[in-house]
PDB file of N, CA and C in Angstrom:
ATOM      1  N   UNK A   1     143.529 137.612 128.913  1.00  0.00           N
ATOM      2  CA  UNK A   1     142.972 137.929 130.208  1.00  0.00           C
ATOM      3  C   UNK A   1     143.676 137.085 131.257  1.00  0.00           C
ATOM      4  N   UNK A   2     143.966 137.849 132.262  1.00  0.00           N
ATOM      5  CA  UNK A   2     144.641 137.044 133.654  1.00  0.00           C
ATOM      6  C   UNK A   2     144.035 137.162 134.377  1.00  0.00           C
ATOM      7  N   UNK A   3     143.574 136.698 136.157  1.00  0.00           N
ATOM      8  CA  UNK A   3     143.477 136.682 137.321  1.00  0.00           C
ATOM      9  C   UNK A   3     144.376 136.191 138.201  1.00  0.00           C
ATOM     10  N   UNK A   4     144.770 136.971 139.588  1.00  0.00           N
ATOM     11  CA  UNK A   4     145.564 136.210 140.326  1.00  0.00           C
ATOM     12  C   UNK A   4     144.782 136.262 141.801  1.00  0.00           C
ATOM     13  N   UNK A   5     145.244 135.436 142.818  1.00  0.00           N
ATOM     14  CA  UNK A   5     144.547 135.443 144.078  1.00  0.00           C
ATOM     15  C   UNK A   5     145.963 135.110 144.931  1.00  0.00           C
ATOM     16  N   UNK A   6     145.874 135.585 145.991  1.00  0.00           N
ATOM     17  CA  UNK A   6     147.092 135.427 147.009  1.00  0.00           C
ATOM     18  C   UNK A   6     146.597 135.306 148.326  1.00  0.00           C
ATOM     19  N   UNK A   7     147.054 134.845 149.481  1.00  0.00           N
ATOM     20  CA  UNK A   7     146.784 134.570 150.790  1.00  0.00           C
ATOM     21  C   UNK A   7     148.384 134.659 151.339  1.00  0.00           C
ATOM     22  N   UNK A   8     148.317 135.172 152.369  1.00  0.00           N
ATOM     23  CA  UNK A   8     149.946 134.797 153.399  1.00  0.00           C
ATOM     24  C   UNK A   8     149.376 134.998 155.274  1.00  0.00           C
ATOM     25  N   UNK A   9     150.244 134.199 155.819  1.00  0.00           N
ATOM     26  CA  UNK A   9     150.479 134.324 157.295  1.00  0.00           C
ATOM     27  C   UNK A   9     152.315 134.520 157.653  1.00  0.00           C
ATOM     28  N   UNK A  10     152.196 135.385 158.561  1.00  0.00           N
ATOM     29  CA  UNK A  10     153.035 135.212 158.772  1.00  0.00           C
ATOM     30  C   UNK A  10     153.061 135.799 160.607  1.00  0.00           C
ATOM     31  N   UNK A  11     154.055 134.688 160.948  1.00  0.00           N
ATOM     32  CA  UNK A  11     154.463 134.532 162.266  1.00  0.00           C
ATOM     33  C   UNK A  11     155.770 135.414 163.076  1.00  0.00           C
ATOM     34  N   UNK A  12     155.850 136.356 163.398  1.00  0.00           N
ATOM     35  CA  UNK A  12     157.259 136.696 163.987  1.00  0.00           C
ATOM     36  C   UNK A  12     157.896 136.217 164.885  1.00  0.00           C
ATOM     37  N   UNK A  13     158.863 135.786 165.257  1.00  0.00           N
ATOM     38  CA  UNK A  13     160.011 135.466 166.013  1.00  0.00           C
ATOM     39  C   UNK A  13     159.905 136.242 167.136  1.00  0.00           C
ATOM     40  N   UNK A  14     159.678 135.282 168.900  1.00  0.00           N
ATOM     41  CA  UNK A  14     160.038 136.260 169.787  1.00  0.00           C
ATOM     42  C   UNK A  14     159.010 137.258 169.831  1.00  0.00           C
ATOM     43  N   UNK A  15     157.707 137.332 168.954  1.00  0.00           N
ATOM     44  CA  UNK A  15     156.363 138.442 168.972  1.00  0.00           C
ATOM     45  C   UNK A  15     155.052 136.867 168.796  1.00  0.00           C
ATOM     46  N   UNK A  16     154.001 137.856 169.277  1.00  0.00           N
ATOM     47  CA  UNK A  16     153.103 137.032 169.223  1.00  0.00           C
ATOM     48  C   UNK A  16     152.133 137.519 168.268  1.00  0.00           C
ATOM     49  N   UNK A  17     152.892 138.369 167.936  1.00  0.00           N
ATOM     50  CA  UNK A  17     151.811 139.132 166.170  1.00  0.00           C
ATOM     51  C   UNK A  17     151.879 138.380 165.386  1.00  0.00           C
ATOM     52  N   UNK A  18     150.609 137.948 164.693  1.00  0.00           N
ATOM     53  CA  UNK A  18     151.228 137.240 163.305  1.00  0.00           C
ATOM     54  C   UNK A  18     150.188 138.743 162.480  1.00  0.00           C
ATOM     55  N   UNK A  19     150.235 138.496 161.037  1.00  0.00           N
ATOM     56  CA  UNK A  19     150.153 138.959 160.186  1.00  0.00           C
ATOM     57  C   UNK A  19     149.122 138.680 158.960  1.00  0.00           C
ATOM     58  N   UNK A  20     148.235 138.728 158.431  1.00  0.00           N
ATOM     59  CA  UNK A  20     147.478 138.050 157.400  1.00  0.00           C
ATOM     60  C   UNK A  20     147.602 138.852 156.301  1.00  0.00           C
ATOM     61  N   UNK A  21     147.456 138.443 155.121  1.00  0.00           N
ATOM     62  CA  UNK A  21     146.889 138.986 154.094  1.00  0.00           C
ATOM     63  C   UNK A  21     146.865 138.851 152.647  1.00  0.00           C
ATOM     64  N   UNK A  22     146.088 139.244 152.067  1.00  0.00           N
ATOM     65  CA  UNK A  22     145.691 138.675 150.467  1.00  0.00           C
ATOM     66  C   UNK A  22     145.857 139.727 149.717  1.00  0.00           C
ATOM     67  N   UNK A  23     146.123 139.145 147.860  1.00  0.00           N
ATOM     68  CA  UNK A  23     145.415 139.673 147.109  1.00  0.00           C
ATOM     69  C   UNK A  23     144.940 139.512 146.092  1.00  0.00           C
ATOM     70  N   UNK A  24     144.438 140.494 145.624  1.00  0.00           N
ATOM     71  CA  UNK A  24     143.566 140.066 144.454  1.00  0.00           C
ATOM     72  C   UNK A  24     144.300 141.163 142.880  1.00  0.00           C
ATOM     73  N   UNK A  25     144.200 140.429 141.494  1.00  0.00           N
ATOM     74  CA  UNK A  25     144.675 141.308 140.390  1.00  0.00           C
ATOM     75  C   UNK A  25     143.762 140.641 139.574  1.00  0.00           C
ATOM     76  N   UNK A  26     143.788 141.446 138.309  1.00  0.00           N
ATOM     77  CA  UNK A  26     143.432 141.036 137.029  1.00  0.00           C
ATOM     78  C   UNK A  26     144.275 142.297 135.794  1.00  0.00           C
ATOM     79  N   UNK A  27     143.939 141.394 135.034  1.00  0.00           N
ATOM     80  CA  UNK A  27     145.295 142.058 133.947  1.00  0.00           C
ATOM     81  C   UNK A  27     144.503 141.473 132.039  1.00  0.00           C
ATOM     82  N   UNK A  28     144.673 142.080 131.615  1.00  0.00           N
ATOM     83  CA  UNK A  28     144.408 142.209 129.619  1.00  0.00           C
ATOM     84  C   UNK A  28     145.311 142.452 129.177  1.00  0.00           C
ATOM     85  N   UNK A  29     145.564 141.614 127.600  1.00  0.00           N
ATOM     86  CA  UNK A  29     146.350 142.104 126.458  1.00  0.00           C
ATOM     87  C   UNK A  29     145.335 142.545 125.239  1.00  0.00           C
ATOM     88  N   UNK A  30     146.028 143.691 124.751  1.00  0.00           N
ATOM     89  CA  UNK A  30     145.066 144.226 123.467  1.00  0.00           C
ATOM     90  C   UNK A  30     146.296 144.298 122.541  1.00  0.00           C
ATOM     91  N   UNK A  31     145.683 143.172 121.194  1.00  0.00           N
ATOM     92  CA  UNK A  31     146.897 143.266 120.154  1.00  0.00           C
ATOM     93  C   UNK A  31     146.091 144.362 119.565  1.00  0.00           C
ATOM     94  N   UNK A  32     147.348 145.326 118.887  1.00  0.00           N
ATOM     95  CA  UNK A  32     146.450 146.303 118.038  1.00  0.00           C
ATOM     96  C   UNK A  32     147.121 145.802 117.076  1.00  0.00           C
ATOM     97  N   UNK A  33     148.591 145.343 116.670  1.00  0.00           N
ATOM     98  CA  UNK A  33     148.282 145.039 115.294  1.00  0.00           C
ATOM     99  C   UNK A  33     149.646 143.487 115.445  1.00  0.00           C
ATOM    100  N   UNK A  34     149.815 143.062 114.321  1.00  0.00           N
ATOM    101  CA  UNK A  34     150.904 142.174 114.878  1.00  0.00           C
ATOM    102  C   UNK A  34     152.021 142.262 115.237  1.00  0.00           C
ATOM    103  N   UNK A  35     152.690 142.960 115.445  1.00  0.00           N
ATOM    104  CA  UNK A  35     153.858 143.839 116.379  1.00  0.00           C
ATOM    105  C   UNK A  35     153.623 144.880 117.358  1.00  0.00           C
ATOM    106  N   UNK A  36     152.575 145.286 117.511  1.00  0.00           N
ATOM    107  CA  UNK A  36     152.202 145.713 118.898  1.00  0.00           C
ATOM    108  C   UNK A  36     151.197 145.304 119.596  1.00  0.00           C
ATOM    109  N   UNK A  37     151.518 145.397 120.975  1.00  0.00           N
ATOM    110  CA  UNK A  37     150.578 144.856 121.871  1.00  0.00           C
ATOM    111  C   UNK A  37     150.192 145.922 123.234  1.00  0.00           C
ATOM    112  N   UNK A  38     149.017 146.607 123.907  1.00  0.00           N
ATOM    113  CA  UNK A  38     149.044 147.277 125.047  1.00  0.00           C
ATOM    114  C   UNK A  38     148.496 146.095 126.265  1.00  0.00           C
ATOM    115  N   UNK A  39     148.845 146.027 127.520  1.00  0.00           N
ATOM    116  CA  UNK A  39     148.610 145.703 128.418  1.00  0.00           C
ATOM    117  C   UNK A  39     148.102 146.675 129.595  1.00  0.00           C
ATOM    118  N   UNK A  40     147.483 146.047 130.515  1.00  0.00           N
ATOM    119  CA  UNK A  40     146.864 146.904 131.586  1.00  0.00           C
ATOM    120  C   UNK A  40     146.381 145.913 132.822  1.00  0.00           C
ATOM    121  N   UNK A  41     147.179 146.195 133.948  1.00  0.00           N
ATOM    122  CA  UNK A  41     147.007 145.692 135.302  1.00  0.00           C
ATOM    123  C   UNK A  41     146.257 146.338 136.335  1.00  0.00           C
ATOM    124  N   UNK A  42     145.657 145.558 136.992  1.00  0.00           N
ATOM    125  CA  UNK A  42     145.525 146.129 138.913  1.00  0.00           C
ATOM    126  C   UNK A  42     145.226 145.382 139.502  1.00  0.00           C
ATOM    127  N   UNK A  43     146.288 145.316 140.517  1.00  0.00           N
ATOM    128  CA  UNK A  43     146.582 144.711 141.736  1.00  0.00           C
ATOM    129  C   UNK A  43     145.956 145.500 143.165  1.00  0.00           C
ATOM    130  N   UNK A  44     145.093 144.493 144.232  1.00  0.00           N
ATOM    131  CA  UNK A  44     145.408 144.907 144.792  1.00  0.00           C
ATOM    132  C   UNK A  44     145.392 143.992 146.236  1.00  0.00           C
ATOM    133  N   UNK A  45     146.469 144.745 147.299  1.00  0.00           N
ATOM    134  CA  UNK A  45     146.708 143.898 148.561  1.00  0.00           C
ATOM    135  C   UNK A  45     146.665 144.441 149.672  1.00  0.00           C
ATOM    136  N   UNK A  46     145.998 143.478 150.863  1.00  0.00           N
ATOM    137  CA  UNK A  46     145.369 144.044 151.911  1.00  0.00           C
ATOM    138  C   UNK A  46     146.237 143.277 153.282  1.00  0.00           C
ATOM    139  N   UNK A  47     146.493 143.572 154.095  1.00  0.00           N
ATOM    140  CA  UNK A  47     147.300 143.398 155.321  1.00  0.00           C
ATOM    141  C   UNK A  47     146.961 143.669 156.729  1.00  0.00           C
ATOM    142  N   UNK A  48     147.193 142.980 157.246  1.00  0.00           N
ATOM    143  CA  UNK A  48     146.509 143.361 159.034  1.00  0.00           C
ATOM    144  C   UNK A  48     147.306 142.761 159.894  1.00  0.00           C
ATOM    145  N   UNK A  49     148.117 143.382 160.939  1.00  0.00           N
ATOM    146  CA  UNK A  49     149.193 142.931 161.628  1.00  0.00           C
ATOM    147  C   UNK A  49     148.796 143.686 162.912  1.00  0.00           C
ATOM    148  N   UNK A  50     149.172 142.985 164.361  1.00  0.00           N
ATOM    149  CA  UNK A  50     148.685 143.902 165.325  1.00  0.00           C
ATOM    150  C   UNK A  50     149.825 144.989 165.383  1.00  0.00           C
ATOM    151  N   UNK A  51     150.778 144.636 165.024  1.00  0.00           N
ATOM    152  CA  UNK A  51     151.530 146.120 165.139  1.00  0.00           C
ATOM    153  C   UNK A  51     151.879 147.323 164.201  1.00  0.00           C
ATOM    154  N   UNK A  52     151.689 146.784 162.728  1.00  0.00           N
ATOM    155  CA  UNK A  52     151.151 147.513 161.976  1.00  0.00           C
ATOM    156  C   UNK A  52     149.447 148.294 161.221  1.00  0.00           C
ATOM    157  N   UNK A  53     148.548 147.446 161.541  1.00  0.00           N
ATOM    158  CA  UNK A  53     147.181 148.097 161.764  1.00  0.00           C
ATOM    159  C   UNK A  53     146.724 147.498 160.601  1.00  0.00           C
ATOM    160  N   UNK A  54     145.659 147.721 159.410  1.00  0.00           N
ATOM    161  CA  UNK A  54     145.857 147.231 158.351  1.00  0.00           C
ATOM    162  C   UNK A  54     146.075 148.161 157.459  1.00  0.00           C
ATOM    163  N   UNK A  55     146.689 148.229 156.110  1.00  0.00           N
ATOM    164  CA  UNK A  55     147.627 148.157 155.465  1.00  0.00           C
ATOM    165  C   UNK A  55     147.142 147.831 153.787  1.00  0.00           C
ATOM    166  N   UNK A  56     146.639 149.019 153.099  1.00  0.00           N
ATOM    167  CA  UNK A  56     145.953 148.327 151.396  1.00  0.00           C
ATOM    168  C   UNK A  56     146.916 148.951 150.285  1.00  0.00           C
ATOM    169  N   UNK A  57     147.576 148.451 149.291  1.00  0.00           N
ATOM    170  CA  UNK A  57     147.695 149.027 148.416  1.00  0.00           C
ATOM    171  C   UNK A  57     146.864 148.356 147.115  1.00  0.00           C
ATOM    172  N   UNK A  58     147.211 149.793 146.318  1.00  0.00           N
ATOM    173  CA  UNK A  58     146.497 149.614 145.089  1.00  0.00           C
ATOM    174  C   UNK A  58     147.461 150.063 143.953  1.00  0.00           C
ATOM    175  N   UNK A  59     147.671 148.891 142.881  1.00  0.00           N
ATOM    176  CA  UNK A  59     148.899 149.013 141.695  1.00  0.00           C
ATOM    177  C   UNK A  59     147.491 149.374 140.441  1.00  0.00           C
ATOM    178  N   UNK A  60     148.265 150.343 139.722  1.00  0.00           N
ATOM    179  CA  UNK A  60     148.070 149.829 137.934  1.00  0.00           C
ATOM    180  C   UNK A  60     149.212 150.194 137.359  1.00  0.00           C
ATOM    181  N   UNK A  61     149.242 148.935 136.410  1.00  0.00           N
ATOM    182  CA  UNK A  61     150.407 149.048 135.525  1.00  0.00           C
ATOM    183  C   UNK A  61     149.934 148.941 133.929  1.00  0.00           C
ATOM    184  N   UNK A  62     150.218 149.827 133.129  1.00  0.00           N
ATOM    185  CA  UNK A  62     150.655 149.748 131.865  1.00  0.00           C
ATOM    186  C   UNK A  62     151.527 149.712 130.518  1.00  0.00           C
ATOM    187  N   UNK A  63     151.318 149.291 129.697  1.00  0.00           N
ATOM    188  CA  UNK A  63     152.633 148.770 129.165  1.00  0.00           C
ATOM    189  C   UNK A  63     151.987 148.367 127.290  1.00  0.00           C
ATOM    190  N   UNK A  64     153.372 148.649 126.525  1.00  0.00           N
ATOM    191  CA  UNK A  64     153.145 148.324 125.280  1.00  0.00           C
ATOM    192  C   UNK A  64     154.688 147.130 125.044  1.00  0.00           C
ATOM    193  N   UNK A  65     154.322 146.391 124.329  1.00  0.00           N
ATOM    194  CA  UNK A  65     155.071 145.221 124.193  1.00  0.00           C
ATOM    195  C   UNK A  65     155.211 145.716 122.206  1.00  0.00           C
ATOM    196  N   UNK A  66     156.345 145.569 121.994  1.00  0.00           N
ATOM    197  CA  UNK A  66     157.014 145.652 120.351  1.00  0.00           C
ATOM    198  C   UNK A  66     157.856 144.852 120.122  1.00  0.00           C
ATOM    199  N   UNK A  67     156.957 144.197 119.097  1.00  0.00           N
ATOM    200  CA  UNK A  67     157.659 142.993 118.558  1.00  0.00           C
ATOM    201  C   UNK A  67     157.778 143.190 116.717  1.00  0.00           C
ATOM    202  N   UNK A  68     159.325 142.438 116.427  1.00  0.00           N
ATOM    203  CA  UNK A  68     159.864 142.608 114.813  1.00  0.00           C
ATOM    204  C   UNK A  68     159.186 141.377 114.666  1.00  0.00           C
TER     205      UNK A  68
END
């Protein structure tokens, strides 16, 4: 089992926009046997900029890992 957490600012050059935003994931491994493994992610991140508006995406990722 994973968790992640994120925060950013950011400032532009020459603009008086700055930018915020976070995110949040969590993620599992399932061994099914001892050479295979499935995984499963989701991410997700949120954004708010005055000149872009705000801004969410949403990831899932899956995946099998094979090992000799």
């Amino acid at each position: 089992m994973r968790a992640l957490a994120n925060w950013s600012q950011a400032r532009y050059v020459h603009s008086s926009n700055i930018e915020n935003g976070y995110g949040l994931g969590v993620g599992g491994d399932y061994k099914v046997n001892a050479h295979t493994a499935v995984t499963a992610d989701y991410n997700f991140d949120q954004s708010d900029g005055l000149s872009s508006g705000v801004q969410e995406a949403h990831q899932v990722t899956v995946g099998i890992t094979l090992a000799r």
